[in-house]
C-alpha atoms as a PDB file:
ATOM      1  CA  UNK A   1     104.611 108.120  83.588  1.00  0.00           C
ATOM      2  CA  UNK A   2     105.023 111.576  84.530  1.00  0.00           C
ATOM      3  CA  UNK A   3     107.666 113.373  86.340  1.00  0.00           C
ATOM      4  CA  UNK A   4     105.941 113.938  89.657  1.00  0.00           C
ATOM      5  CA  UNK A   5     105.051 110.530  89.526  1.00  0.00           C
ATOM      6  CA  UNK A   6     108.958 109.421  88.810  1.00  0.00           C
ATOM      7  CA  UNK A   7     110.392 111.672  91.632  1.00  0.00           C
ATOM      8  CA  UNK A   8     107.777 110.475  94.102  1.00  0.00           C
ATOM      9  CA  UNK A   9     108.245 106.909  92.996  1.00  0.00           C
ATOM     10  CA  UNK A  10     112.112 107.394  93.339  1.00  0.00           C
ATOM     11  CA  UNK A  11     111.980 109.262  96.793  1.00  0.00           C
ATOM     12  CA  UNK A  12     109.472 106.328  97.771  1.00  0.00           C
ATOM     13  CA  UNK A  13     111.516 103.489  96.766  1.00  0.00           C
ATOM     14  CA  UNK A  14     115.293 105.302  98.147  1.00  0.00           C
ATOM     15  CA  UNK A  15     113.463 105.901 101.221  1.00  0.00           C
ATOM     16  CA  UNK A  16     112.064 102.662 102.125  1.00  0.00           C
ATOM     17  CA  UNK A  17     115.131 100.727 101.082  1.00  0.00           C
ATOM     18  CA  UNK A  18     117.678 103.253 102.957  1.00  0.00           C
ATOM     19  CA  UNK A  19     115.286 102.535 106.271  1.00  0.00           C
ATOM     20  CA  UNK A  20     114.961  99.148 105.920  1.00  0.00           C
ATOM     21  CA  UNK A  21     118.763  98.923 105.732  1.00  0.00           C
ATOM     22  CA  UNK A  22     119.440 100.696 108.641  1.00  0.00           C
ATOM     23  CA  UNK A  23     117.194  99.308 110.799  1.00  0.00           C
ATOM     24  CA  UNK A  24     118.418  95.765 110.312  1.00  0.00           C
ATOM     25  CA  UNK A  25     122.187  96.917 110.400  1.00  0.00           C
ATOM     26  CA  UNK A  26     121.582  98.865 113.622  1.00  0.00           C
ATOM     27  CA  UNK A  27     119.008  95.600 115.378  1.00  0.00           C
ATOM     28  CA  UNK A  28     122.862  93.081 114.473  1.00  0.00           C
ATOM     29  CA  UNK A  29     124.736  95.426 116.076  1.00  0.00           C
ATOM     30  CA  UNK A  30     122.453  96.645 118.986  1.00  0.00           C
ATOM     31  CA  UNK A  31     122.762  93.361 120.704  1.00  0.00           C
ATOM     32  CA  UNK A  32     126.464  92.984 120.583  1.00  0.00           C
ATOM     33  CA  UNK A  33     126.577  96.993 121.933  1.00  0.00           C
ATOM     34  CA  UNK A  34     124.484  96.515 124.768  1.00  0.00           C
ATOM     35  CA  UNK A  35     126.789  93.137 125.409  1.00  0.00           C
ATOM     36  CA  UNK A  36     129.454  95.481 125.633  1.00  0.00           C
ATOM     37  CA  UNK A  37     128.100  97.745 127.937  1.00  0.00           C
ATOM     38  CA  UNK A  38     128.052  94.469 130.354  1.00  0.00           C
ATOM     39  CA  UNK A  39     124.501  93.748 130.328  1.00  0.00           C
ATOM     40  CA  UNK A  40     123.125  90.579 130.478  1.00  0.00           C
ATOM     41  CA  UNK A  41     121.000  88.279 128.115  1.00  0.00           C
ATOM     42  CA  UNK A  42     118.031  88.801 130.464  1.00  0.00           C
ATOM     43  CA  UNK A  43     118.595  92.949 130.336  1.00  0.00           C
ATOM     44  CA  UNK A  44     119.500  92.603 126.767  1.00  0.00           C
ATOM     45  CA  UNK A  45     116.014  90.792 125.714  1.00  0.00           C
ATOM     46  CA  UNK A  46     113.867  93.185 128.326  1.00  0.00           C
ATOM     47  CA  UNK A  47     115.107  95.984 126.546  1.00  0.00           C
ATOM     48  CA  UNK A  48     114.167  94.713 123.277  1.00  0.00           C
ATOM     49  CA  UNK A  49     110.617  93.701 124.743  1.00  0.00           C
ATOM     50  CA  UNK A  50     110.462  97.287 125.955  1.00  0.00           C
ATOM     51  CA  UNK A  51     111.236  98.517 122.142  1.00  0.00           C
ATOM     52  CA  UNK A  52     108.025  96.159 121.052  1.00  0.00           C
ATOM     53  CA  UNK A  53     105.541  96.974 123.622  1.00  0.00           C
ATOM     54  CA  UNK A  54     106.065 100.658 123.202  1.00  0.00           C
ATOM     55  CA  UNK A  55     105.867 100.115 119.244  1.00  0.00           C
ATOM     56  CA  UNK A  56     102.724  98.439 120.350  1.00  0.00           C
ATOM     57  CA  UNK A  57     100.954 101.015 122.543  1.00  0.00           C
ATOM     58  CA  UNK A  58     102.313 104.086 121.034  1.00  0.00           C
ATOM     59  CA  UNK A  59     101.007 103.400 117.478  1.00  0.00           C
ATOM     60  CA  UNK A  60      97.190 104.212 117.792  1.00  0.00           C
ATOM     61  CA  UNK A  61      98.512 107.660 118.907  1.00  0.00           C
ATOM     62  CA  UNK A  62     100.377 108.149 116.563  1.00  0.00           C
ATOM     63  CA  UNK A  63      98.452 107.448 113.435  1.00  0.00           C
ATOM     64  CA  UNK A  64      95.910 109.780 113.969  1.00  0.00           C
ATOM     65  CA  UNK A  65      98.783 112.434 114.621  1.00  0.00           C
ATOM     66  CA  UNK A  66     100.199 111.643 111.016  1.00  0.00           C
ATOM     67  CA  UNK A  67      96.523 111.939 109.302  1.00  0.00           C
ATOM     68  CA  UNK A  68      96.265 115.129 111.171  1.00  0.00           C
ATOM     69  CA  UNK A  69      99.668 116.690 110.161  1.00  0.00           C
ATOM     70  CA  UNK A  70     100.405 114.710 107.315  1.00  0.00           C
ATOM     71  CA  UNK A  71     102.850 111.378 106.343  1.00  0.00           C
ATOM     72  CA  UNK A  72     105.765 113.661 105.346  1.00  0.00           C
ATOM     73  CA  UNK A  73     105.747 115.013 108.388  1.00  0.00           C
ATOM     74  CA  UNK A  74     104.953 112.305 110.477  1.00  0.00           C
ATOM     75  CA  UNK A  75     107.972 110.607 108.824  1.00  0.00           C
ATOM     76  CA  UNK A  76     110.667 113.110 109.283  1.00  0.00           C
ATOM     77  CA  UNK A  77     109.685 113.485 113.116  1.00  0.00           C
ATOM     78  CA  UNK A  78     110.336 109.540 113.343  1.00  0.00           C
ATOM     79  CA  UNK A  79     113.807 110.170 111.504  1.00  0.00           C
ATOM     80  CA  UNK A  80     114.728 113.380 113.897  1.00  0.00           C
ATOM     81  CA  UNK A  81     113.663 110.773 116.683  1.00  0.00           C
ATOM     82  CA  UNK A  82     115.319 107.785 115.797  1.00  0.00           C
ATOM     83  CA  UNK A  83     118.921 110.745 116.023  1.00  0.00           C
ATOM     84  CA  UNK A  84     117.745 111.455 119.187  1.00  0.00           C
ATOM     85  CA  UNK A  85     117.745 107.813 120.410  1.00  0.00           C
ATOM     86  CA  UNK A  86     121.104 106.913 119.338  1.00  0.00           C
ATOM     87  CA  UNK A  87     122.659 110.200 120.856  1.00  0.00           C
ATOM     88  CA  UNK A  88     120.509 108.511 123.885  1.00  0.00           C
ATOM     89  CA  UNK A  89     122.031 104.927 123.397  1.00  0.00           C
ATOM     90  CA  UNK A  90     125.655 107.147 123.251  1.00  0.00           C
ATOM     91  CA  UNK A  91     125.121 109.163 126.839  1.00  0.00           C
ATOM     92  CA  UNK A  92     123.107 106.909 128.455  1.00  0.00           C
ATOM     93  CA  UNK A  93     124.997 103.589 130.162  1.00  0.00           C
ATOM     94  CA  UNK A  94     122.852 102.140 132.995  1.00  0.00           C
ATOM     95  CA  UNK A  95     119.620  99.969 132.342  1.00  0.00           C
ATOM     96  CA  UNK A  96     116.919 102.747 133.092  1.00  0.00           C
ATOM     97  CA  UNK A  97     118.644 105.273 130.445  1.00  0.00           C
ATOM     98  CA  UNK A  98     118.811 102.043 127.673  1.00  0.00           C
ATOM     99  CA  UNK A  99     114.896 101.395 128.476  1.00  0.00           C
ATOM    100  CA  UNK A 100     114.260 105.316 128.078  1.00  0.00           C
ATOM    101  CA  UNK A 101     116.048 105.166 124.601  1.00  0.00           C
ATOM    102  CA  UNK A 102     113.622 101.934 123.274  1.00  0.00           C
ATOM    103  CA  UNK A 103     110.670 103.746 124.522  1.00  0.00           C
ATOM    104  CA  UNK A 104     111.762 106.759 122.087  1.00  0.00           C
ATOM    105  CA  UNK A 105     112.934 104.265 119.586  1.00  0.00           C
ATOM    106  CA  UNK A 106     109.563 103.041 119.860  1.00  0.00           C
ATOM    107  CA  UNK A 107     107.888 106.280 119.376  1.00  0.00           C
ATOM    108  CA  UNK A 108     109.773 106.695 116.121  1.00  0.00           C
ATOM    109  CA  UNK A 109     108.854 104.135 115.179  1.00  0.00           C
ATOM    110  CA  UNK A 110     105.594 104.708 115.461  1.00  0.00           C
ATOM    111  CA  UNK A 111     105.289 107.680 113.958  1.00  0.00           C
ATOM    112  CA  UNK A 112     107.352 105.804 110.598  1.00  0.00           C
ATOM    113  CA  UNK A 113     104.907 102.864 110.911  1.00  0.00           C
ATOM    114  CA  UNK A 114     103.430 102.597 107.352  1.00  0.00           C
ATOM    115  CA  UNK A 115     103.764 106.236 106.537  1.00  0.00           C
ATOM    116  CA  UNK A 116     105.732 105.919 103.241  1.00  0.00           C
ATOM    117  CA  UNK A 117     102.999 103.374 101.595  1.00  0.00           C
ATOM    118  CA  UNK A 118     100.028 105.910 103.145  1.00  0.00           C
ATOM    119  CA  UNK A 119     102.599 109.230 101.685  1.00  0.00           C
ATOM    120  CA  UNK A 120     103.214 107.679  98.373  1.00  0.00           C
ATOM    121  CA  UNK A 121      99.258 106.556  97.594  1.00  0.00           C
ATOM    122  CA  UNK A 122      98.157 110.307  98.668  1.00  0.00           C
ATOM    123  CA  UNK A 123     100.798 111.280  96.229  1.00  0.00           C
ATOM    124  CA  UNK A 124      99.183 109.076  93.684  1.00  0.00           C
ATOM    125  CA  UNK A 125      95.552 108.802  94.930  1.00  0.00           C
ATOM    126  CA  UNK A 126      94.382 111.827  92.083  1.00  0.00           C
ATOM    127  CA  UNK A 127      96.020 109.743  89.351  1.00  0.00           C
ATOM    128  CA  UNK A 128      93.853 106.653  88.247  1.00  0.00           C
ATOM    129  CA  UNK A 129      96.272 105.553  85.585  1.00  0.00           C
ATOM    130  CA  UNK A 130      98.903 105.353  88.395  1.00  0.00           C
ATOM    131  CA  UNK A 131      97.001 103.760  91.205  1.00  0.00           C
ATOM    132  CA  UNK A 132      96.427 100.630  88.998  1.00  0.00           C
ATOM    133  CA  UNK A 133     100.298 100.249  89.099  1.00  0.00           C
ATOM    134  CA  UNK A 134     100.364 100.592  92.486  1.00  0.00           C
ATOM    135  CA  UNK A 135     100.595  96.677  93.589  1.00  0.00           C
ATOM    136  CA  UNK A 136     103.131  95.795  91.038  1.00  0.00           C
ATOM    137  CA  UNK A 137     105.269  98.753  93.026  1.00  0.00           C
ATOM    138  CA  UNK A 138     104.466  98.301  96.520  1.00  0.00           C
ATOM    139  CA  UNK A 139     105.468  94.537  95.504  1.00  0.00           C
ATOM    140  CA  UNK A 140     109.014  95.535  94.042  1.00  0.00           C
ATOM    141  CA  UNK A 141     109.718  97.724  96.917  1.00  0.00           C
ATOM    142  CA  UNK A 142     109.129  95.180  99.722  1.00  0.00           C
ATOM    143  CA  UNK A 143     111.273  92.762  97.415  1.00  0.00           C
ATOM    144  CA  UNK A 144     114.002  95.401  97.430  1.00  0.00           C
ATOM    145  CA  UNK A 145     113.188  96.156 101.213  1.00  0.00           C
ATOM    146  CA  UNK A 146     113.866  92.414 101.544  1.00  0.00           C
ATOM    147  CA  UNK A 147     116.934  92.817  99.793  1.00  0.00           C
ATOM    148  CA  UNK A 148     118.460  95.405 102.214  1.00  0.00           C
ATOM    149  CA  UNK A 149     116.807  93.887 105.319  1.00  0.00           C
ATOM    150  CA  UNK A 150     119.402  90.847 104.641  1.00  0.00           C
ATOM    151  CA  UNK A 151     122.060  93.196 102.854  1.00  0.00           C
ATOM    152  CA  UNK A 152     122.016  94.879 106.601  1.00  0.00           C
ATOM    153  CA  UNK A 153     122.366  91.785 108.235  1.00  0.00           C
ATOM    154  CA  UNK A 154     125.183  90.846 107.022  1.00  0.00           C
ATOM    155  CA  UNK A 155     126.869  93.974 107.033  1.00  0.00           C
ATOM    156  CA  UNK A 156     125.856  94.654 110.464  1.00  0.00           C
ATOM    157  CA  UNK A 157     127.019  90.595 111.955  1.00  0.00           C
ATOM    158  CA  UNK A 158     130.030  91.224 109.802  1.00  0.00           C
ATOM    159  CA  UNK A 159     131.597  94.347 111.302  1.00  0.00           C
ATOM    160  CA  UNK A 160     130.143  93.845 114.754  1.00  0.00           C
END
C-alpha cells in the first residue's frame, strides 16, 4: 500500500469511528438533558421526530451540494454545524428553540450523510489495486463503527 493510501485510510477509519462515537454518546444523553430541562416524554419524542424528518427532507439538497463542492467539504460544514447546534441546545430552553436546534442537527447531518465512504472511494477511485480492497475496508470500519456505536452507549447511559 502506499502512503497516500495509508493516511487516507487512517483519516477514513479515525473519522468514522470518532463520529460514530459521538453521536451515540450525545443521542444517551440527549434524552436525559431535555428531561432535565422539564420536558415531557411527548416533547421529548417530537423533538426527536423533528431531528428525523428534517434528516429526511434535507438530504436530497444536500447531496448534490457535496458533489458540487466536494465530500471534504461537505463534511467539515456538517462538523462546524453539529458546534453550532449544541451551542443552540446550551442557549436555547423553551420547545421552539430545542425544535430549531434538531432542524440544524438535521442539516448536519445531512450534509455528513455518507460523505466519508463517497470521500474515501474518490480518494481511491484512480487506484485499481486499491479499489479491490475496498469491501474488506468499508466492512472493518462499520465493524469498528459498531464497536463505538455501543462503546458510546454505554459511556453515555453511564455518566448520564
Amino acid at each position: 500500500m502506499n502512503i497516500i493510501f495509508k493516511d487516507t485510510l487512517r483519516t477514513f477509519i479515525l473519522l468514522s469511528i470518532l463520529y460514530a462515537l459521538s453521536l451515540s454518546f450525545t443521542k444517551v444523553t440527549f434524552t436525559l438533558f431535555l428531561f432535565d430541562k422539564g420536558f415531557t416524554k411527548l416533547e421529548t419524542n417530537f423533538i426527536f421526530t423533528t431531528f428525523n424528518l428534517s434528516v429526511i427532507f434535507l438530504e436530497p439538497l444536500t447531496a448534490p451540494i457535496a458533489e458540487l463542492m466536494s465530500k471534504k467539504k461537505s463534511f467539515i460544514i456538517g462538523c462546524i454545524l453539529k458546534i453550532i447546534t449544541v451551542l443552540l441546545f446550551i442557549f436555547l430552553e423553551d420547545f421552539t428553540g430545542m425544535v430549531t436546534a434538531e432542524i440544524v442537527s438535521g442539516l448536519a447531518s445531512a450534509f455528513i450523510s455518507g460523505c466519508l465512504t463517497a470521500w474515501f472511494f474518490d480518494e481511491i477511485k484512480n487506484q485499481p489495486e486499491l479499489s479491490e480492497k475496498s469491501y474488506r475496508i468499508l466492512t472493518l470500519v462499520s465493524r469498528y463503527k459498531s464497536i463505538c456505536t455501543i462503546l458510546g452507549a454505554l459511556m453515555g447511559s453511564y455518566l448520564g
